[in-house]
N, C-alpha and C. Protein backbone atom coordinates (compact mmCIF):
# COMPACT_ATOMS: atom_id res chain seq x y z
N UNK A 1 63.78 211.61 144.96
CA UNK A 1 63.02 210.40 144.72
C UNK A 1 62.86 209.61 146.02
N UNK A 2 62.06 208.53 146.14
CA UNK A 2 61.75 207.87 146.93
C UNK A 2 62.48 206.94 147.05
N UNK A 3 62.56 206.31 147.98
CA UNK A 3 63.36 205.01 148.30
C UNK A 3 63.19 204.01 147.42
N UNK A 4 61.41 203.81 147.35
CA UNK A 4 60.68 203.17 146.79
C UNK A 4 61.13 202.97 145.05
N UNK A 5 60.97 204.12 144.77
CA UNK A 5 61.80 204.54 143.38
C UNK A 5 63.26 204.31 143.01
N UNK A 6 64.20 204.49 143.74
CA UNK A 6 65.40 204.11 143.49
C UNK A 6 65.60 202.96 143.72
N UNK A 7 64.82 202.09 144.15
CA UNK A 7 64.98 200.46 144.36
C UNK A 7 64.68 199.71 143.28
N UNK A 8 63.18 200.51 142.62
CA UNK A 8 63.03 199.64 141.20
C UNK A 8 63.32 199.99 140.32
N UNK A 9 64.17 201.39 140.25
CA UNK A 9 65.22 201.94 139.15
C UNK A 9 66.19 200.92 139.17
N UNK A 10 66.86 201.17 140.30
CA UNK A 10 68.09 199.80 140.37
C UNK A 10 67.84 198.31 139.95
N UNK A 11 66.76 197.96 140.49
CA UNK A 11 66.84 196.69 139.89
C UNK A 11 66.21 196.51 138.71
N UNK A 12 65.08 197.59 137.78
CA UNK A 12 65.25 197.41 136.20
C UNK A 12 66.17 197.57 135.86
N UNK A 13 67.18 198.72 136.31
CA UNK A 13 68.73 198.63 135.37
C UNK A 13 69.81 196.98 135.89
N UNK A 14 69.40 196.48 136.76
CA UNK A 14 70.30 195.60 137.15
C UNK A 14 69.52 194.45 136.38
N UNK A 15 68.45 194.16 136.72
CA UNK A 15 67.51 193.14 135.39
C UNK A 15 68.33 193.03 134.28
N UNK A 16 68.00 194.16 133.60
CA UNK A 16 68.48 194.38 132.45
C UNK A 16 69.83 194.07 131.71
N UNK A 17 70.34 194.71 132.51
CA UNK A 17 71.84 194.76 132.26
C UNK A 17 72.67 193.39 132.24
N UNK A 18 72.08 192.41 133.39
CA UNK A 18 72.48 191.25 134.02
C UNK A 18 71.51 190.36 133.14
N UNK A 19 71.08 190.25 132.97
CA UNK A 19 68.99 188.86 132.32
C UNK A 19 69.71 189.29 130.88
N UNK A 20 69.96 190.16 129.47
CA UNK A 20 69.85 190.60 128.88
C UNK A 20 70.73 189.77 128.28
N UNK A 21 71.95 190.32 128.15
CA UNK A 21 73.49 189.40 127.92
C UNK A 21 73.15 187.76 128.07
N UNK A 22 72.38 187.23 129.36
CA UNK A 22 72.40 186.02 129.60
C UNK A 22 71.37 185.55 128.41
N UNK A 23 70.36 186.23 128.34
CA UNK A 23 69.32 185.63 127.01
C UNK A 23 69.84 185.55 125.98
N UNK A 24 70.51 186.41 125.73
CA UNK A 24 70.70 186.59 124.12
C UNK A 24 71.68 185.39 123.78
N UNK A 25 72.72 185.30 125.13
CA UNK A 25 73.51 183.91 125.14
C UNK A 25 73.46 182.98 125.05
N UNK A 26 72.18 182.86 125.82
CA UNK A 26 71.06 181.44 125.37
C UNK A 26 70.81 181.10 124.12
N UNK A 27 70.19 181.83 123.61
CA UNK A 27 69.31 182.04 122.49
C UNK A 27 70.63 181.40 121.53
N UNK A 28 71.88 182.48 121.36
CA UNK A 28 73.33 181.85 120.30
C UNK A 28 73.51 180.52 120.98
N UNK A 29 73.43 180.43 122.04
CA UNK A 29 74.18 178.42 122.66
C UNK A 29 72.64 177.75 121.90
N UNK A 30 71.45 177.62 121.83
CA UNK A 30 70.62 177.09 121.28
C UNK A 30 70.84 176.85 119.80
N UNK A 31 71.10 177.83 119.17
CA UNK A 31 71.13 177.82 117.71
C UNK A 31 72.89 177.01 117.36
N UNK A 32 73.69 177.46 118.36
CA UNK A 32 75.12 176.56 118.02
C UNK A 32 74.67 175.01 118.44
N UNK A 33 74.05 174.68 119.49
CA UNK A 33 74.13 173.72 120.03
C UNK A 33 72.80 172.45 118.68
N UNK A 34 72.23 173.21 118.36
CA UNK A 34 71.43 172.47 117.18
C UNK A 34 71.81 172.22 116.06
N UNK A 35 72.79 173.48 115.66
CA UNK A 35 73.93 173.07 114.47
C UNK A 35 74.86 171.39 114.83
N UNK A 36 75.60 171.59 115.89
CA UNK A 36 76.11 170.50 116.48
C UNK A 36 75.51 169.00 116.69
N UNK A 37 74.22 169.50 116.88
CA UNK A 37 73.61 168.26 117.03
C UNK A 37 73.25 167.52 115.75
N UNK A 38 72.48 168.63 115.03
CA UNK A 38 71.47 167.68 113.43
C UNK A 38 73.63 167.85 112.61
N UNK A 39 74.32 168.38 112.84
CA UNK A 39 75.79 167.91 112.13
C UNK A 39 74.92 169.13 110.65
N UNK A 40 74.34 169.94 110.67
CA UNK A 40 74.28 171.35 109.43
C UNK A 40 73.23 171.85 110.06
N UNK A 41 73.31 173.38 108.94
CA UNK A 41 72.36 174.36 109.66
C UNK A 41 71.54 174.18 109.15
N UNK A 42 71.00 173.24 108.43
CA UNK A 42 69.32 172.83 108.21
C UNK A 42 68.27 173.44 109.34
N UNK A 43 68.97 173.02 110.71
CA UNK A 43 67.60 172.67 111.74
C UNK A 43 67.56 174.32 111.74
N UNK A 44 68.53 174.77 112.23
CA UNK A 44 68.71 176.20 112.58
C UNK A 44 67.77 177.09 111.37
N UNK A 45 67.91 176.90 109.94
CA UNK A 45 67.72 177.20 108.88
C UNK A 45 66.01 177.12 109.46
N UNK A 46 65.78 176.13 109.10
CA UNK A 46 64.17 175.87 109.25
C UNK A 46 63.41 176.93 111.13
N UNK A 47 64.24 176.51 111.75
CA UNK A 47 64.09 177.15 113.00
C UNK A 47 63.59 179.12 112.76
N UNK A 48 64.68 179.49 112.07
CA UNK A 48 64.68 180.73 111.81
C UNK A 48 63.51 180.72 110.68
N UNK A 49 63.48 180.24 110.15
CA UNK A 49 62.50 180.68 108.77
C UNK A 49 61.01 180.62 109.05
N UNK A 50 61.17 179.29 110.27
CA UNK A 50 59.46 179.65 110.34
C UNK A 50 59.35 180.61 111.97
N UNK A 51 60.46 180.96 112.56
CA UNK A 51 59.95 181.37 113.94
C UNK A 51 60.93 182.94 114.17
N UNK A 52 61.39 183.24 112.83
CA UNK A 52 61.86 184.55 112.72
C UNK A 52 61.08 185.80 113.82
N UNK A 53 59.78 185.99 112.85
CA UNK A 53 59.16 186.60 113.39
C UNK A 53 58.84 186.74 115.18
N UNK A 54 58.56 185.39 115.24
CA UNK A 54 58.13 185.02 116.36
C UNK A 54 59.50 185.11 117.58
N UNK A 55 60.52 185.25 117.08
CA UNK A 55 61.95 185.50 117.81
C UNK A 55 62.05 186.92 118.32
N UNK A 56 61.81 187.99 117.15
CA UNK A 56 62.41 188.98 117.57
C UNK A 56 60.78 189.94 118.23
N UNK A 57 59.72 188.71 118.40
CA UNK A 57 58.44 188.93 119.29
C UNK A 57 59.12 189.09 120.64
N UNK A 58 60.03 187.65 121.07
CA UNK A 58 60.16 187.09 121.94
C UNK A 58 61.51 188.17 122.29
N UNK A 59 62.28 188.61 122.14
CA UNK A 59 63.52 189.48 122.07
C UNK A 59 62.57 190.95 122.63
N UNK A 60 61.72 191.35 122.02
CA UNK A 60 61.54 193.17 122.27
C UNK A 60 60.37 192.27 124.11
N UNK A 61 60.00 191.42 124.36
CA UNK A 61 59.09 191.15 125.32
C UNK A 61 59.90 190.74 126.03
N UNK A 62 61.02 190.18 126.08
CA UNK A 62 61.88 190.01 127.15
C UNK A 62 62.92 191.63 127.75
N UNK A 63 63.38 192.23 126.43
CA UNK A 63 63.38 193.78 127.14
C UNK A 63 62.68 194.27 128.02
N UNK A 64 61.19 194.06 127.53
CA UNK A 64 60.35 194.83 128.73
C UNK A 64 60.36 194.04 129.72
N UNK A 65 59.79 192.91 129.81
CA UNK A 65 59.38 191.51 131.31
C UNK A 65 60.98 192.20 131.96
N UNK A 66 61.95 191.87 131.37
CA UNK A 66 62.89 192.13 132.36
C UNK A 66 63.16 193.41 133.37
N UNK A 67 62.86 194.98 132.40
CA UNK A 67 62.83 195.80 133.03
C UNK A 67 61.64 196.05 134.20
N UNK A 68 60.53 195.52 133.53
CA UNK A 68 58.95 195.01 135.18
C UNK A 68 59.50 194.13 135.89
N UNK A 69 60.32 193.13 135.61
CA UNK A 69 60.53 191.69 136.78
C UNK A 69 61.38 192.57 137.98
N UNK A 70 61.97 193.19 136.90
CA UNK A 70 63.34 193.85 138.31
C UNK A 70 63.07 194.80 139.12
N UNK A 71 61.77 195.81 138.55
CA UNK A 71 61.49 196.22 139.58
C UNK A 71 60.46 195.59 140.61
N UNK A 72 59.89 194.45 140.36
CA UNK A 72 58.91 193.83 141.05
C UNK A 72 60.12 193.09 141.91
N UNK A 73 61.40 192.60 141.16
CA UNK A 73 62.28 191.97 142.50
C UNK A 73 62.79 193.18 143.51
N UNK A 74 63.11 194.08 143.25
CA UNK A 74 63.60 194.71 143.72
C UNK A 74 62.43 195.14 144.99
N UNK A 75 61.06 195.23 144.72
CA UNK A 75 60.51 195.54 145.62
C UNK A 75 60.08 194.00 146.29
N UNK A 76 60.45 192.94 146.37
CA UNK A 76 60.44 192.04 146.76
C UNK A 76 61.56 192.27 148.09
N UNK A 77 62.92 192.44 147.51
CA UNK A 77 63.54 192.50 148.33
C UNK A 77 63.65 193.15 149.64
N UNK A 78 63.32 194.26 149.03
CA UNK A 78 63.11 195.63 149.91
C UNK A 78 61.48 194.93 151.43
N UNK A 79 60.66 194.31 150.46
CA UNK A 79 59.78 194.09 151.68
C UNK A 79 60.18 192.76 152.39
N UNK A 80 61.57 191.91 152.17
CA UNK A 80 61.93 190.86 152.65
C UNK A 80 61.14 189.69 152.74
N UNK A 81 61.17 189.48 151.11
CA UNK A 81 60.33 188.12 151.32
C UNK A 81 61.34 187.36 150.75
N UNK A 82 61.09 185.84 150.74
CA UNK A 82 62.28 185.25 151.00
C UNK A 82 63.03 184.83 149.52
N UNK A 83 64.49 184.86 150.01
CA UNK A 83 64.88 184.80 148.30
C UNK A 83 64.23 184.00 147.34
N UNK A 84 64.28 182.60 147.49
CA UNK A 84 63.69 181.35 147.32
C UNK A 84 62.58 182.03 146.68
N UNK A 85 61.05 182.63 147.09
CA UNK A 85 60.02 182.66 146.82
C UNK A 85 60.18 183.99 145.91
N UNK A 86 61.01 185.06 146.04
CA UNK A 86 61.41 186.32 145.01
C UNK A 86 62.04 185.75 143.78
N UNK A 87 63.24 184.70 143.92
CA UNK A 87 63.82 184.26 142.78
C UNK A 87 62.50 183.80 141.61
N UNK A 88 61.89 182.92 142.48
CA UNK A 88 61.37 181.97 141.19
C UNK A 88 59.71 182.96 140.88
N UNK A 89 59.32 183.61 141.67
CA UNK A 89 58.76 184.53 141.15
C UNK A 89 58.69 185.24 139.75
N UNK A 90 60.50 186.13 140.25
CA UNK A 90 61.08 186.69 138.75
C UNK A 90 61.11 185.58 138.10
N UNK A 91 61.78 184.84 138.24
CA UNK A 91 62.37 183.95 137.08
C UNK A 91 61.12 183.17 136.49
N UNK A 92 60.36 183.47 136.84
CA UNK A 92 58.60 182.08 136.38
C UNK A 92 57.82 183.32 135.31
N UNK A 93 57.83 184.63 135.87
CA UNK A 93 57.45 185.25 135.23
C UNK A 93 58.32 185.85 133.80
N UNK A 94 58.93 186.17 134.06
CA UNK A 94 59.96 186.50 132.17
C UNK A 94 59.39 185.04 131.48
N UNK A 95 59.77 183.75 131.87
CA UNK A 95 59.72 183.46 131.14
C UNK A 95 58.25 183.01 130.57
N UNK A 96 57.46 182.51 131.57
CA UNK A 96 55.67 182.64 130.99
C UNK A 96 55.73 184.00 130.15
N UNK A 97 55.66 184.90 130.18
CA UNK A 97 56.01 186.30 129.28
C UNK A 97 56.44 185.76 127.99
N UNK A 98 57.76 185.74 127.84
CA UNK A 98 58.58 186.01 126.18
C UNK A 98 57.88 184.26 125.84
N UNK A 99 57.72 183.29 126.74
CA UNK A 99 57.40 182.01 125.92
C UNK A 99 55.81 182.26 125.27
N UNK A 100 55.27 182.72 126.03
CA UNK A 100 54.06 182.90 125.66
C UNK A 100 53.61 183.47 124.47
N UNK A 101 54.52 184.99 124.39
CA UNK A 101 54.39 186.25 123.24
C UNK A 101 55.43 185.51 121.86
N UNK A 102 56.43 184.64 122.38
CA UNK A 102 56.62 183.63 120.97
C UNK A 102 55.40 183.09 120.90
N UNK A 103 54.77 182.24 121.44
CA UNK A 103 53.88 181.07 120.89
C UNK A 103 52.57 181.71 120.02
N UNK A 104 52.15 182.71 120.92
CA UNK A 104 51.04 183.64 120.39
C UNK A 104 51.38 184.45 118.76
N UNK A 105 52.52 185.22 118.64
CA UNK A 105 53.28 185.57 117.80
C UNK A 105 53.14 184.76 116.53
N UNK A 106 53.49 183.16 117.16
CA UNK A 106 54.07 181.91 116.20
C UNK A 106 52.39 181.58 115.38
N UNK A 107 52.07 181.41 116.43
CA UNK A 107 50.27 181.44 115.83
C UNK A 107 49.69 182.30 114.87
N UNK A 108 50.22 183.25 115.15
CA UNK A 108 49.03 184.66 114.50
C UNK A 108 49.66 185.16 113.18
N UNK A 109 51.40 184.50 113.23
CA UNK A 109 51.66 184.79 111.56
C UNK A 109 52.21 183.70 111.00
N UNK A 110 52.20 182.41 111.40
CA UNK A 110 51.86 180.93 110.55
C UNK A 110 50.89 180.59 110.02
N UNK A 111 51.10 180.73 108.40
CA UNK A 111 49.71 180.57 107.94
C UNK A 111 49.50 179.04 108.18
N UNK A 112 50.44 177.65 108.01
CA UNK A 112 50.08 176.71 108.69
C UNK A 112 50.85 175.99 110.16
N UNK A 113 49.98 175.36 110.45
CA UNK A 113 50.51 174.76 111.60
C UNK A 113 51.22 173.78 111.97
N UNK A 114 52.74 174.32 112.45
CA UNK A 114 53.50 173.85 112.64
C UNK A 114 54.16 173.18 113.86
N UNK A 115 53.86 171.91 113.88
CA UNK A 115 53.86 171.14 115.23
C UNK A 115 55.49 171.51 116.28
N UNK A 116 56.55 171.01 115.33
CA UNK A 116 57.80 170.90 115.93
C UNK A 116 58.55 171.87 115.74
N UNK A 117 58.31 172.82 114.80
CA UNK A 117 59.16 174.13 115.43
C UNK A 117 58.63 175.38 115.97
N UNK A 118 57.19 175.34 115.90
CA UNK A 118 55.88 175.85 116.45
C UNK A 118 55.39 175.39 117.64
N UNK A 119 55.93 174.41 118.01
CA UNK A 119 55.41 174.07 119.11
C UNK A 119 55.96 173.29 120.36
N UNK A 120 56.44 172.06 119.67
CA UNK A 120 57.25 171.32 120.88
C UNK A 120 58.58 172.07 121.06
N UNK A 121 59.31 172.56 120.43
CA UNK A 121 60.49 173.04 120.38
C UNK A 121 60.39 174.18 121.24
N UNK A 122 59.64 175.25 121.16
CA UNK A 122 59.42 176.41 122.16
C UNK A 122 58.74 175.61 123.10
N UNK A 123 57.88 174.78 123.58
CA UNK A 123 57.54 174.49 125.09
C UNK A 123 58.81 173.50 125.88
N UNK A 124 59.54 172.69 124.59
CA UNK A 124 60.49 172.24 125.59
C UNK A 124 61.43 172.78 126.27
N UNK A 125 61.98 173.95 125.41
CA UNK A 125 63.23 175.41 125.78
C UNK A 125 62.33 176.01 126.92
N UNK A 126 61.22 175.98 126.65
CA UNK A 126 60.26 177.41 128.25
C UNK A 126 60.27 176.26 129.24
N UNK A 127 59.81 174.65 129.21
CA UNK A 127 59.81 173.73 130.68
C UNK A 127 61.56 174.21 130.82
N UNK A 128 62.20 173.85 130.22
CA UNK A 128 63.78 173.98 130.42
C UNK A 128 64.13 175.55 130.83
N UNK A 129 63.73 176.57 130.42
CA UNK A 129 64.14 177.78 131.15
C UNK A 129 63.62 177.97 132.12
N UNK A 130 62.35 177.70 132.88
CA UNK A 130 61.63 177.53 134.08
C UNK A 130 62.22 176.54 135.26
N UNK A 131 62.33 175.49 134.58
CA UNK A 131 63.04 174.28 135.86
C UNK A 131 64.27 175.25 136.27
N UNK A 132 65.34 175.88 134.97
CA UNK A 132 66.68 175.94 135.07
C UNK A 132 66.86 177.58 136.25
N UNK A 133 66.13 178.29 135.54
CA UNK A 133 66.59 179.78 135.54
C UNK A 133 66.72 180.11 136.75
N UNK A 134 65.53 179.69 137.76
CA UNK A 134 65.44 180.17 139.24
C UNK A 134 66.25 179.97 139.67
N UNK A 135 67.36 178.70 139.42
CA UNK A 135 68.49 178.59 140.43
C UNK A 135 69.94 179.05 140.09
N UNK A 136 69.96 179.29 138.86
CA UNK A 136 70.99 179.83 137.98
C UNK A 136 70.83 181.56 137.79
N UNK A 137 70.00 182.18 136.96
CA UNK A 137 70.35 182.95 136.32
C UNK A 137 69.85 184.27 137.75
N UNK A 138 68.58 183.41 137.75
CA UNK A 138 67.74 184.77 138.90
C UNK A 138 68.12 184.83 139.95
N UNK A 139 68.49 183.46 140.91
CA UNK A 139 69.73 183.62 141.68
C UNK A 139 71.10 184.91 141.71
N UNK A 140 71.57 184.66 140.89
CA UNK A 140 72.76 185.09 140.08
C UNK A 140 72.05 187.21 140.42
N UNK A 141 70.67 187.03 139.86
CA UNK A 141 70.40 188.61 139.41
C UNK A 141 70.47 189.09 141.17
N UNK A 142 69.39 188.11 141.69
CA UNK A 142 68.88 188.47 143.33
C UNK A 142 70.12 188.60 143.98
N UNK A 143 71.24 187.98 144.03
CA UNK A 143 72.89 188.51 145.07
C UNK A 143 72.98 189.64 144.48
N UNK A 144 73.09 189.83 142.96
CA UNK A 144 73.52 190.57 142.58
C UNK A 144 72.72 192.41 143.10
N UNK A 145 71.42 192.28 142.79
CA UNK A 145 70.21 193.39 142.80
C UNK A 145 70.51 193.41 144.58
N UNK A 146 70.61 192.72 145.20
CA UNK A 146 70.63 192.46 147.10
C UNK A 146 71.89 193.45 147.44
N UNK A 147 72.91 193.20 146.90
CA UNK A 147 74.01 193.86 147.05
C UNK A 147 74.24 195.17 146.54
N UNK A 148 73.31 195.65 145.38
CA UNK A 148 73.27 196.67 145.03
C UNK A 148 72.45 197.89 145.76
N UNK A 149 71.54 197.16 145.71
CA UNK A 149 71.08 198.13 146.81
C UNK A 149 71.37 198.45 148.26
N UNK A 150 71.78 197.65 148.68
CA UNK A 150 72.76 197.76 150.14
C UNK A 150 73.78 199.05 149.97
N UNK A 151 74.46 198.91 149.04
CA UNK A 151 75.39 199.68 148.61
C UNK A 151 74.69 200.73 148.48
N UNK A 152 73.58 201.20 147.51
CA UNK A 152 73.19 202.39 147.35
C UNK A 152 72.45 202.63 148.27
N UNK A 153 72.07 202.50 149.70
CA UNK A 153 71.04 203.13 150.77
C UNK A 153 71.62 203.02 151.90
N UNK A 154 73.27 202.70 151.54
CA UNK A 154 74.31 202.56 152.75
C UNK A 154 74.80 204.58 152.22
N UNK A 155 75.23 204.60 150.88
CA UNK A 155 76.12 205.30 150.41
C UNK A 155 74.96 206.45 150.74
N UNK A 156 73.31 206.36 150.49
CA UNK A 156 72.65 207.76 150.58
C UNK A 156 72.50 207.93 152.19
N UNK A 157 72.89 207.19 153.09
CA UNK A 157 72.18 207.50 154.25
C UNK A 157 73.52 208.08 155.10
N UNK A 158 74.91 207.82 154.60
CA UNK A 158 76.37 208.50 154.57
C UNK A 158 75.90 210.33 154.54
């Protein structure tokens, strides 16, 4: 294989592996953290019932965005552009992706329209995963994906 190839192998499996765990974590701290707040699982209740669908939209589209982001970071890295502008890259794109394929999702099988769990509720979580992620999570992936590959084109050139 190509260099080229084992770089965005590595970093879809490092995407993945690393972005994956952290979403799904999200996703349980959201649903605990709303229990906590409204004091019962009403909100959660209503949350799930009308955006079920539209969840496990947002779940199979973040599988994929993540396995494309990582190899698009990974070839970021490789052509040295700067972390800063690679991080928020990845991190702007997943989430325009899975926020989007919820909202679209949320649309196309609500027979009516639902303002606050249809709408403000998913754009306030996507402004909030956008401000947050670049410096936290995609950070976190980019040391991580940076170091991996070092390692693997140190170890093939041995």
């Amino acid at each position: 294989m190509k260099k080229q190839e084992i770089a965005e192998n590595i970093g879809a499996m490092t995407s993945l592996s690393m972005g994956l765990p952290i979403g799904l974590a999200a996703m349980v701290l959201f649903a605990m953290v709303s229990v906590i707040i409204t004091g019962e699982s009403m909100f959660l209740f209503g949350w799930f019932f009308t955006n079920g669908i539209s969840t496990v939209g947002m779940l199979v589209a973040f599988i994929a965005i993540l396995w494309f982001a990582g190899k698009m970071l990974a070839r970021d890295i490789e052509a040295d552009i700067s972390r800063i502008h690679a991080t928020f890259r990845y991190s702007t794109l997943i989430n325009i992706v899975i926020w989007s394929v919820f909202l679209l999702i949320h649309l196309i099988t609500n027979r009516g329209f639902n303002l606050y769990f249809g709408i403000e509720v998913p754009l306030t979580l996507a402004v909030i995963s956008v401000l947050i992620t670049p410096f936290t999570v995609g950070r976190w992936i980019h040391t991580a994906l940076t170091k991996r590959l070092k390692n693997a084109f140190c170890q093939q050139s041995v």
